[in-house]
PDB file of N, CA and C in Angstrom:
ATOM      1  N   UNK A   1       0.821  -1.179   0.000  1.00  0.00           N
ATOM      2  CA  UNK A   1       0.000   0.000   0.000  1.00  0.00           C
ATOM      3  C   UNK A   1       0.874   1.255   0.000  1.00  0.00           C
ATOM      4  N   UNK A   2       1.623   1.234   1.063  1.00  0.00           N
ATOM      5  CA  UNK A   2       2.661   2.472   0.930  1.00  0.00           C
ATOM      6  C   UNK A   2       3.644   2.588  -0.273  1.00  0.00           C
ATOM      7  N   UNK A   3       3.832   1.317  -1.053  1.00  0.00           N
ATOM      8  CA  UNK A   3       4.680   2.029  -2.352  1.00  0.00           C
ATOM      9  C   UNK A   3       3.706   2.295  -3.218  1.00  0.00           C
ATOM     10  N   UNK A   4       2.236   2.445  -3.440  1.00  0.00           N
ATOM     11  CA  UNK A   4       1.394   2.900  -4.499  1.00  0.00           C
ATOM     12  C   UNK A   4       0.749   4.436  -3.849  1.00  0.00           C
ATOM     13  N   UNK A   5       0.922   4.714  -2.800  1.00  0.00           N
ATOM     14  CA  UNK A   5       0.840   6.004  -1.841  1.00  0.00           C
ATOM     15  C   UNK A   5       2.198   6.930  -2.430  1.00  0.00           C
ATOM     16  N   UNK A   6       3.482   6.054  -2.052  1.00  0.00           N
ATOM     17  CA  UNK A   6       4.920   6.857  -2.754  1.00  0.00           C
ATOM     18  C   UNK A   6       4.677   7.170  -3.857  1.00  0.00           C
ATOM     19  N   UNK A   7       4.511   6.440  -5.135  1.00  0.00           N
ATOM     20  CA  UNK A   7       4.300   6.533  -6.554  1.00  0.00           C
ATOM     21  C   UNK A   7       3.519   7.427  -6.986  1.00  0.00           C
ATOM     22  N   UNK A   8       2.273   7.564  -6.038  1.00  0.00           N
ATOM     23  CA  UNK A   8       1.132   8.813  -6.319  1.00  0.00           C
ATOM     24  C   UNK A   8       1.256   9.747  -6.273  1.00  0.00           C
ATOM     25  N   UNK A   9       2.479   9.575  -4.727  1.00  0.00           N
ATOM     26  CA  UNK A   9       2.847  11.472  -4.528  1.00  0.00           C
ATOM     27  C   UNK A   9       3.806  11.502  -5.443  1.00  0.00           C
ATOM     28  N   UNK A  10       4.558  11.000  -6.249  1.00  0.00           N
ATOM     29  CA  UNK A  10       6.019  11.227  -6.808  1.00  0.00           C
ATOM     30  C   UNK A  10       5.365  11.786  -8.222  1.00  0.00           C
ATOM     31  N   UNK A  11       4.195  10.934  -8.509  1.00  0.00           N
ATOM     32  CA  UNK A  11       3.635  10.852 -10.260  1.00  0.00           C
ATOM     33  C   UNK A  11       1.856  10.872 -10.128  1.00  0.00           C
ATOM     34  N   UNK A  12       1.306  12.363  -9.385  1.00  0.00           N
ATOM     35  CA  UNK A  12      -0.011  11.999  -9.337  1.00  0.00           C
ATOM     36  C   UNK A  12      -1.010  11.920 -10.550  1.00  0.00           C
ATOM     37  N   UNK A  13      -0.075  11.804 -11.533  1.00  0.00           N
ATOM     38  CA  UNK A  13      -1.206  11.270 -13.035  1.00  0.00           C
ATOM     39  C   UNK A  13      -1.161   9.924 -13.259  1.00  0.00           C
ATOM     40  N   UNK A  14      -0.515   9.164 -12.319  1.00  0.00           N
ATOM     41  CA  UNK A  14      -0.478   7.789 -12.281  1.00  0.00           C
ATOM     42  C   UNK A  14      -1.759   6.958 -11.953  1.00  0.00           C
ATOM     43  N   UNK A  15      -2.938   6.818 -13.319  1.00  0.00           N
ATOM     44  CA  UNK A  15      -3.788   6.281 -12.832  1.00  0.00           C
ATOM     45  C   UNK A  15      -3.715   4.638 -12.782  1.00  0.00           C
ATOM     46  N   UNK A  16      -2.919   3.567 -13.142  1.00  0.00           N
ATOM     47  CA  UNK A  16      -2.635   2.706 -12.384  1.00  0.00           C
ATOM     48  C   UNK A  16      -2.512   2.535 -11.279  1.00  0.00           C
ATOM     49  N   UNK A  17      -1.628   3.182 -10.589  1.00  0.00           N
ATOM     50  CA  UNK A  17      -1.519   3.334  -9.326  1.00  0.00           C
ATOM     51  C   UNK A  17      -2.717   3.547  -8.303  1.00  0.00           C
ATOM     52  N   UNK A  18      -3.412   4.560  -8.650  1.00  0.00           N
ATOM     53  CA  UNK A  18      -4.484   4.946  -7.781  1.00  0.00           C
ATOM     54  C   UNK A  18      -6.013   3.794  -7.668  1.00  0.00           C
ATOM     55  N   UNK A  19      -5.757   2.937  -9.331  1.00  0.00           N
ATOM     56  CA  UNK A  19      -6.371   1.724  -9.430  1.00  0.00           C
ATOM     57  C   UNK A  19      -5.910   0.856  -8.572  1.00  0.00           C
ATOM     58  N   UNK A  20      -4.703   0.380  -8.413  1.00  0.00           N
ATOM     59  CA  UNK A  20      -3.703  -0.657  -7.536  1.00  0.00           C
ATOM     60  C   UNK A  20      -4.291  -0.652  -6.484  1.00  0.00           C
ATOM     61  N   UNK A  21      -4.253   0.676  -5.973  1.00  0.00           N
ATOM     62  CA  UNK A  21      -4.458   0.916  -3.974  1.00  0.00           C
ATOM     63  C   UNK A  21      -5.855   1.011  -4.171  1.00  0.00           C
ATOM     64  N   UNK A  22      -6.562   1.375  -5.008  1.00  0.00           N
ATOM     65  CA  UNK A  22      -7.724   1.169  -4.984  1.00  0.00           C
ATOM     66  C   UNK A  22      -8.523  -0.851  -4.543  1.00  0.00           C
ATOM     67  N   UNK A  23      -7.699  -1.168  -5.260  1.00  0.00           N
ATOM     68  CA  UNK A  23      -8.188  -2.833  -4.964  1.00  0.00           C
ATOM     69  C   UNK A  23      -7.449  -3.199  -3.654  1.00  0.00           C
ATOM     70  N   UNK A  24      -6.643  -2.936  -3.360  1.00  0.00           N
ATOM     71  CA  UNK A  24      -6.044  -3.197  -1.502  1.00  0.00           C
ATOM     72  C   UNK A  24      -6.847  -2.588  -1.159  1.00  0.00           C
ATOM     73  N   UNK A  25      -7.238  -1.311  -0.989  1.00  0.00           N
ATOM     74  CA  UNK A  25      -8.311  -0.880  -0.213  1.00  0.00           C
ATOM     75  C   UNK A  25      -9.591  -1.738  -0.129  1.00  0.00           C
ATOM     76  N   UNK A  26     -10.418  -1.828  -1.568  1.00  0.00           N
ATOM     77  CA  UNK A  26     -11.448  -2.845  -1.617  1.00  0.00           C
ATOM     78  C   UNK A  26     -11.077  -4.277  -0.579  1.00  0.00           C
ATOM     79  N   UNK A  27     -10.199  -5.153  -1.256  1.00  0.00           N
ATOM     80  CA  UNK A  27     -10.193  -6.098  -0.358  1.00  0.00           C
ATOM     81  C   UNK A  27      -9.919  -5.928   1.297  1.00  0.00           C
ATOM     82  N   UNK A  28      -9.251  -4.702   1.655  1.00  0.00           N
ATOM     83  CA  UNK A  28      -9.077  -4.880   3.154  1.00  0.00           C
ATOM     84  C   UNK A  28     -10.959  -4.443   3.563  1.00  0.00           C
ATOM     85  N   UNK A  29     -11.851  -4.338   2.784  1.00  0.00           N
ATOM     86  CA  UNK A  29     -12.960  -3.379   3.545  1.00  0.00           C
ATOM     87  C   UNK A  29     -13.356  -2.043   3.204  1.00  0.00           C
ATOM     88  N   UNK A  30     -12.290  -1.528   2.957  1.00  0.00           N
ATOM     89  CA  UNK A  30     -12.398   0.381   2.666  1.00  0.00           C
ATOM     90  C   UNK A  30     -12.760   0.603   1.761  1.00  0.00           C
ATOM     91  N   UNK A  31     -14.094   0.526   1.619  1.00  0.00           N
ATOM     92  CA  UNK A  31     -15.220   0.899   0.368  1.00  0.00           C
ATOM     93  C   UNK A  31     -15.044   1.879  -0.030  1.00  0.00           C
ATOM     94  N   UNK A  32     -15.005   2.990   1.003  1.00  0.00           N
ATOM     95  CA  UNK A  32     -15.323   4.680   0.653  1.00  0.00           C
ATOM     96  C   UNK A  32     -13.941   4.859  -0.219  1.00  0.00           C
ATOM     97  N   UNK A  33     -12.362   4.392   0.772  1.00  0.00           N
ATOM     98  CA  UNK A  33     -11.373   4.688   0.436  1.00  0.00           C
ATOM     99  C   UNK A  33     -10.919   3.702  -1.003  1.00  0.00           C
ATOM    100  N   UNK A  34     -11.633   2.873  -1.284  1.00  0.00           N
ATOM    101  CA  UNK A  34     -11.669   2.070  -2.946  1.00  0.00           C
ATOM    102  C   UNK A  34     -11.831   2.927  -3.513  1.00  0.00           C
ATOM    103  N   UNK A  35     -13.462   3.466  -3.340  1.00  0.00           N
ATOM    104  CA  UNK A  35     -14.156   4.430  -4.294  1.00  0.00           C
ATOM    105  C   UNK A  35     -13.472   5.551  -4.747  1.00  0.00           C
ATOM    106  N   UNK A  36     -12.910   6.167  -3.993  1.00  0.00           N
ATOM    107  CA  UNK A  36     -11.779   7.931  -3.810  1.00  0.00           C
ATOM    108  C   UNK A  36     -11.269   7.111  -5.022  1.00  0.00           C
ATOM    109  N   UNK A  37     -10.077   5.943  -4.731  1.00  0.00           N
ATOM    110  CA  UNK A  37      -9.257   6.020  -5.369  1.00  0.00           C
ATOM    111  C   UNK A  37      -9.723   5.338  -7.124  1.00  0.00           C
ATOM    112  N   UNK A  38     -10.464   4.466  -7.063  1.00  0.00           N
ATOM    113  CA  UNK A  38     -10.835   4.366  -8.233  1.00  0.00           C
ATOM    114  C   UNK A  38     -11.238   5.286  -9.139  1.00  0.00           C
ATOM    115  N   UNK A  39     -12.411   6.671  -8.678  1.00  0.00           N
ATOM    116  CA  UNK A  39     -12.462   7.249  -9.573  1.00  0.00           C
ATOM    117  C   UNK A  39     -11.604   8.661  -9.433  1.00  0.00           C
ATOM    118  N   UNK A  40     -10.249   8.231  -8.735  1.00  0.00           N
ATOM    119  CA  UNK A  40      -9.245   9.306  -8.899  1.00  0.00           C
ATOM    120  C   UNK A  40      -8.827   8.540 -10.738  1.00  0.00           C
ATOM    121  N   UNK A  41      -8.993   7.525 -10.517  1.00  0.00           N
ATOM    122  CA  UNK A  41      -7.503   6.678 -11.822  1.00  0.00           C
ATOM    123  C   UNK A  41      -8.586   7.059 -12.964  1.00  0.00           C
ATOM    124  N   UNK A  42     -10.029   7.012 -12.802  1.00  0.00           N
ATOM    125  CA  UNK A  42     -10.686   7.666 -13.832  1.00  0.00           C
ATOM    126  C   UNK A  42     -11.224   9.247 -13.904  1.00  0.00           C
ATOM    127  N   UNK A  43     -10.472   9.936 -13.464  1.00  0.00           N
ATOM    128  CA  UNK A  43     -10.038  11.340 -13.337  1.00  0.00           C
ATOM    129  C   UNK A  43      -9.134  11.528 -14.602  1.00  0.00           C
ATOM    130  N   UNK A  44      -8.483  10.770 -14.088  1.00  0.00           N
ATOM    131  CA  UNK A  44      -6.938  10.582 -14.679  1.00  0.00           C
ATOM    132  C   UNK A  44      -6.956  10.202 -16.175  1.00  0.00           C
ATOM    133  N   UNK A  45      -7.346   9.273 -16.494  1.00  0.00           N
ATOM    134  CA  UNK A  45      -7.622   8.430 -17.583  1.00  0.00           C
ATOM    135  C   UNK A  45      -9.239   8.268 -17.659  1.00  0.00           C
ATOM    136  N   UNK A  46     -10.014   8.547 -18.415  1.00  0.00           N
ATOM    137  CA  UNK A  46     -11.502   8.055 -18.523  1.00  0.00           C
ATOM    138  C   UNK A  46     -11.365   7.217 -19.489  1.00  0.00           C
ATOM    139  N   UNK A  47     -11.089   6.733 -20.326  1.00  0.00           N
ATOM    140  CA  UNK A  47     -10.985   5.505 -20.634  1.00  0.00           C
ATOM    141  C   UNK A  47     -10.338   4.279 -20.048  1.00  0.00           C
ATOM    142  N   UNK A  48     -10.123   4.113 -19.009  1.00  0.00           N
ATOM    143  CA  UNK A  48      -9.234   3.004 -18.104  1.00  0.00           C
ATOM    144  C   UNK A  48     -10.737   2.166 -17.970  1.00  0.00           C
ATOM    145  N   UNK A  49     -10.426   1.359 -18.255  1.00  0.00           N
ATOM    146  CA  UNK A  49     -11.403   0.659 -18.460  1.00  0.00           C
ATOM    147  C   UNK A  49     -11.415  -0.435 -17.120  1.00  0.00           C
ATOM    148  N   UNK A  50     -10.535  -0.604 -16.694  1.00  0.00           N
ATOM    149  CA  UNK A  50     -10.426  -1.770 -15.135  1.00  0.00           C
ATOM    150  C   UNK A  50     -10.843  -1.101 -14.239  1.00  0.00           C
ATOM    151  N   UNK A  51     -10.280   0.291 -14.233  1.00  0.00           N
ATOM    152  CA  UNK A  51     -10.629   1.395 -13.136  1.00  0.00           C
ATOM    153  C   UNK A  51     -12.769   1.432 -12.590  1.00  0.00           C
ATOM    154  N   UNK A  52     -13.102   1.344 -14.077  1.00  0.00           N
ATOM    155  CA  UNK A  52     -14.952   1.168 -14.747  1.00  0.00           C
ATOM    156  C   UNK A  52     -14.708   0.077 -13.989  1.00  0.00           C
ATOM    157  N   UNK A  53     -14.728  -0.887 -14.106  1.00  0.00           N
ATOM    158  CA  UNK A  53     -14.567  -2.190 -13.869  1.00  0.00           C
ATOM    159  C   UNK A  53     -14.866  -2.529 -12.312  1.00  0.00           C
ATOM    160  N   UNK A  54     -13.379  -1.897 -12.061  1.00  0.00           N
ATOM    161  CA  UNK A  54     -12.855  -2.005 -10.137  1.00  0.00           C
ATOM    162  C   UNK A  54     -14.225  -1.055  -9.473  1.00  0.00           C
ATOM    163  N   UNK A  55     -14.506   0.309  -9.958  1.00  0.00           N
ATOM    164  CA  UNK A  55     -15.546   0.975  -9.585  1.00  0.00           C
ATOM    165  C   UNK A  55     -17.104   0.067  -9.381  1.00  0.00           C
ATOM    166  N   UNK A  56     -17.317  -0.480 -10.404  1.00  0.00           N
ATOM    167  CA  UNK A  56     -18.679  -0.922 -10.536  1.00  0.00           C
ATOM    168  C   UNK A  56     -18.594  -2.353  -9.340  1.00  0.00           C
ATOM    169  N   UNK A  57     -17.625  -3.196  -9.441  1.00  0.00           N
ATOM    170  CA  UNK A  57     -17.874  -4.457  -8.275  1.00  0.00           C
ATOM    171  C   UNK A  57     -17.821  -3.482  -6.624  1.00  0.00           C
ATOM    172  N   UNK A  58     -17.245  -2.663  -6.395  1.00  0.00           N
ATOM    173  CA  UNK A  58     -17.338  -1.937  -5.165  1.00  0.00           C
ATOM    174  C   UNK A  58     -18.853  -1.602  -5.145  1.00  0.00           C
ATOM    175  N   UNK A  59     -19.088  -0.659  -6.152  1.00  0.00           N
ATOM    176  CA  UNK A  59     -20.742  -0.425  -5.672  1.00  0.00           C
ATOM    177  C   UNK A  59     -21.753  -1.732  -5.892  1.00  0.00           C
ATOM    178  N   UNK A  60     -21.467  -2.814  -6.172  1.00  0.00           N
ATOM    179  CA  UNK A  60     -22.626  -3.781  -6.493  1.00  0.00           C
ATOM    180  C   UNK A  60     -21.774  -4.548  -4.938  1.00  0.00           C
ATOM    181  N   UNK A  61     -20.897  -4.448  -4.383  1.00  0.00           N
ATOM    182  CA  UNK A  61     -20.320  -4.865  -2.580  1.00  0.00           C
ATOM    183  C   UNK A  61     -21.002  -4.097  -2.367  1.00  0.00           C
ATOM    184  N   UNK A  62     -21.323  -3.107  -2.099  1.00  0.00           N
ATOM    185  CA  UNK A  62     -22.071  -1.719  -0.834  1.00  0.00           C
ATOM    186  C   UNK A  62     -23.418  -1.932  -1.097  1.00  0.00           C
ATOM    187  N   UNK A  63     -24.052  -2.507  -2.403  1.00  0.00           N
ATOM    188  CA  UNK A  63     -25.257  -2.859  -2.858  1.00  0.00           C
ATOM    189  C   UNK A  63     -26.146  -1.014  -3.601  1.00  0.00           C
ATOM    190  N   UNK A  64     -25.347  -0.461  -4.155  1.00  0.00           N
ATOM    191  CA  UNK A  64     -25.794   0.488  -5.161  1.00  0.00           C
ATOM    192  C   UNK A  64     -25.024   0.058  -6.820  1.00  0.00           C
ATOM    193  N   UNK A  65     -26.495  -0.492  -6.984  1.00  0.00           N
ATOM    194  CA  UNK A  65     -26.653  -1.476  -7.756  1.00  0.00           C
ATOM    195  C   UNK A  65     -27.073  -0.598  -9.112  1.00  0.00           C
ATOM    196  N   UNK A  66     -27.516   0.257  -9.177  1.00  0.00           N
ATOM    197  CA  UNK A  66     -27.167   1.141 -10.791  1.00  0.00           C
ATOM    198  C   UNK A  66     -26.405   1.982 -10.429  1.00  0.00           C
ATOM    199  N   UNK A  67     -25.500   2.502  -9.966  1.00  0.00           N
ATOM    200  CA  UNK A  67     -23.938   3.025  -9.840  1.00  0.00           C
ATOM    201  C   UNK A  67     -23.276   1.536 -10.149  1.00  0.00           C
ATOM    202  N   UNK A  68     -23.129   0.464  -9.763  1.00  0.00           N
ATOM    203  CA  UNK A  68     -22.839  -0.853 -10.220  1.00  0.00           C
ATOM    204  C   UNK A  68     -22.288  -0.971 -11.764  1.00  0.00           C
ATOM    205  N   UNK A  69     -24.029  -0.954 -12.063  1.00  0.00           N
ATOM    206  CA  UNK A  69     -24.485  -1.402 -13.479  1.00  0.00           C
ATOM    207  C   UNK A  69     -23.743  -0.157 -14.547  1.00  0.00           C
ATOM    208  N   UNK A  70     -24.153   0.856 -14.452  1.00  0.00           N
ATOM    209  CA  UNK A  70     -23.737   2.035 -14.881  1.00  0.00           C
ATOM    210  C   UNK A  70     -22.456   2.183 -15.646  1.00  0.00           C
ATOM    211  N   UNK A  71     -21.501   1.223 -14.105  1.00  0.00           N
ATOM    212  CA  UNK A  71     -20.091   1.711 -14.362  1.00  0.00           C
ATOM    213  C   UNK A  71     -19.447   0.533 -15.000  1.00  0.00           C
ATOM    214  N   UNK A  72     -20.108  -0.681 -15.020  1.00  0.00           N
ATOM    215  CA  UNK A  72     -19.973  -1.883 -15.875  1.00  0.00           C
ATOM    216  C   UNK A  72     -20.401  -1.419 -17.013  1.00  0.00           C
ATOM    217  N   UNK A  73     -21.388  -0.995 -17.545  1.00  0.00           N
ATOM    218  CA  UNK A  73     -21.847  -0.617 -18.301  1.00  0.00           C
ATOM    219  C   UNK A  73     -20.720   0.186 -19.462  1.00  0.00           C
ATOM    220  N   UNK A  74     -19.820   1.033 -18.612  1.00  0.00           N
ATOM    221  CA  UNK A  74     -19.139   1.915 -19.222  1.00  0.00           C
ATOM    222  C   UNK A  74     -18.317   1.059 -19.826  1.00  0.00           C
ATOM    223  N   UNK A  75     -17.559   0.184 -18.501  1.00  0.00           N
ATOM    224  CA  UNK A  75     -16.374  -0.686 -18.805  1.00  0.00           C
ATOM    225  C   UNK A  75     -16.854  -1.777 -19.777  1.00  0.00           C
ATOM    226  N   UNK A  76     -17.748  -2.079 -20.445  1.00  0.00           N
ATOM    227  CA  UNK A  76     -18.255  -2.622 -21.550  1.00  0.00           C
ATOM    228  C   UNK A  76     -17.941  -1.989 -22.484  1.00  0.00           C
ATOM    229  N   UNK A  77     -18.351  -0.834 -22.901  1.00  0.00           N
ATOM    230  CA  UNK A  77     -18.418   0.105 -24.107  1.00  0.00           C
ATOM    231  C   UNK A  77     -17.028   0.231 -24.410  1.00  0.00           C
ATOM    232  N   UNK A  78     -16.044   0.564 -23.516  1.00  0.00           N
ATOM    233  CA  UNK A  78     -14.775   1.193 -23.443  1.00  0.00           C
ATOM    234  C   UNK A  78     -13.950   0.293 -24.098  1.00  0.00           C
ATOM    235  N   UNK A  79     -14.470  -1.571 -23.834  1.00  0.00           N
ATOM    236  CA  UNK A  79     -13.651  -3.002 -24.016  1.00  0.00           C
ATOM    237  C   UNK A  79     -14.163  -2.762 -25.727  1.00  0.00           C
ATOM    238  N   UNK A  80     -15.453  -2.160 -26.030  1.00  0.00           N
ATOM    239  CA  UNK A  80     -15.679  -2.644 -27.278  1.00  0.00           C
ATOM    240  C   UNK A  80     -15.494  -1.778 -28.409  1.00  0.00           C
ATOM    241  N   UNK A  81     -14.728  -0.392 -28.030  1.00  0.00           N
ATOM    242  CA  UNK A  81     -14.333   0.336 -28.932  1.00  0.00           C
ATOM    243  C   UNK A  81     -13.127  -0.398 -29.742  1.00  0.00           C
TER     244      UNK A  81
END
C-alpha cells in the first residue's frame, strides 16, 4: 500500500496506481477509500477501463446497484471500442 501512496505522490497522473491501492483498499474493507481512489484513476484516464470495472464491483459490494451497473456498463463500451 505504501509504495502505491509513494508513486502517487512522486507521479499523481499515475492512474494505475491509484487503481492498484484502490483494490487493496477494496479487499481490506475500505469501500469509501476504494471508491476515492478508483475514480481518482478515472479522473486521470476516462478511458481506463479496469478502473470502470474495479468501480462498478465496489458499488454492487455496498449494494448500489445502478452506480454498479452504470459503471460496468461503461467498462463494456470502453472493451468494445
Amino acid at each position: 500500500m505504501e509504495a502505491y501512496r509513494k508513486v502517487i505522490s512522486n507521479w499523481p497522473d499515475n492512474s494505475a496506481a491509484y487503481n492498484n491501492l484502490g483494490t487493496i483498499m477494496r479487499d481490506a474493507g475500505k469501500f469509501d477509500d476504494a471508491l476515492h481512489n478508483y475514480r481518482m484513476a478515472i479522473s486521470i484516464n476516462p478511458t481506463f477501463e479496469e478502473a470502470h470495472l474495479n468501480l462498478g464491483l465496489v458499488f454492487r459490494e455496498i449494494g448500489q446497484l445502478e452506480n454498479s451497473r452504470k459503471s460496468l456498463k461503461t467498462a463494456t463500451d470502453i472493451n468494445r471500442r
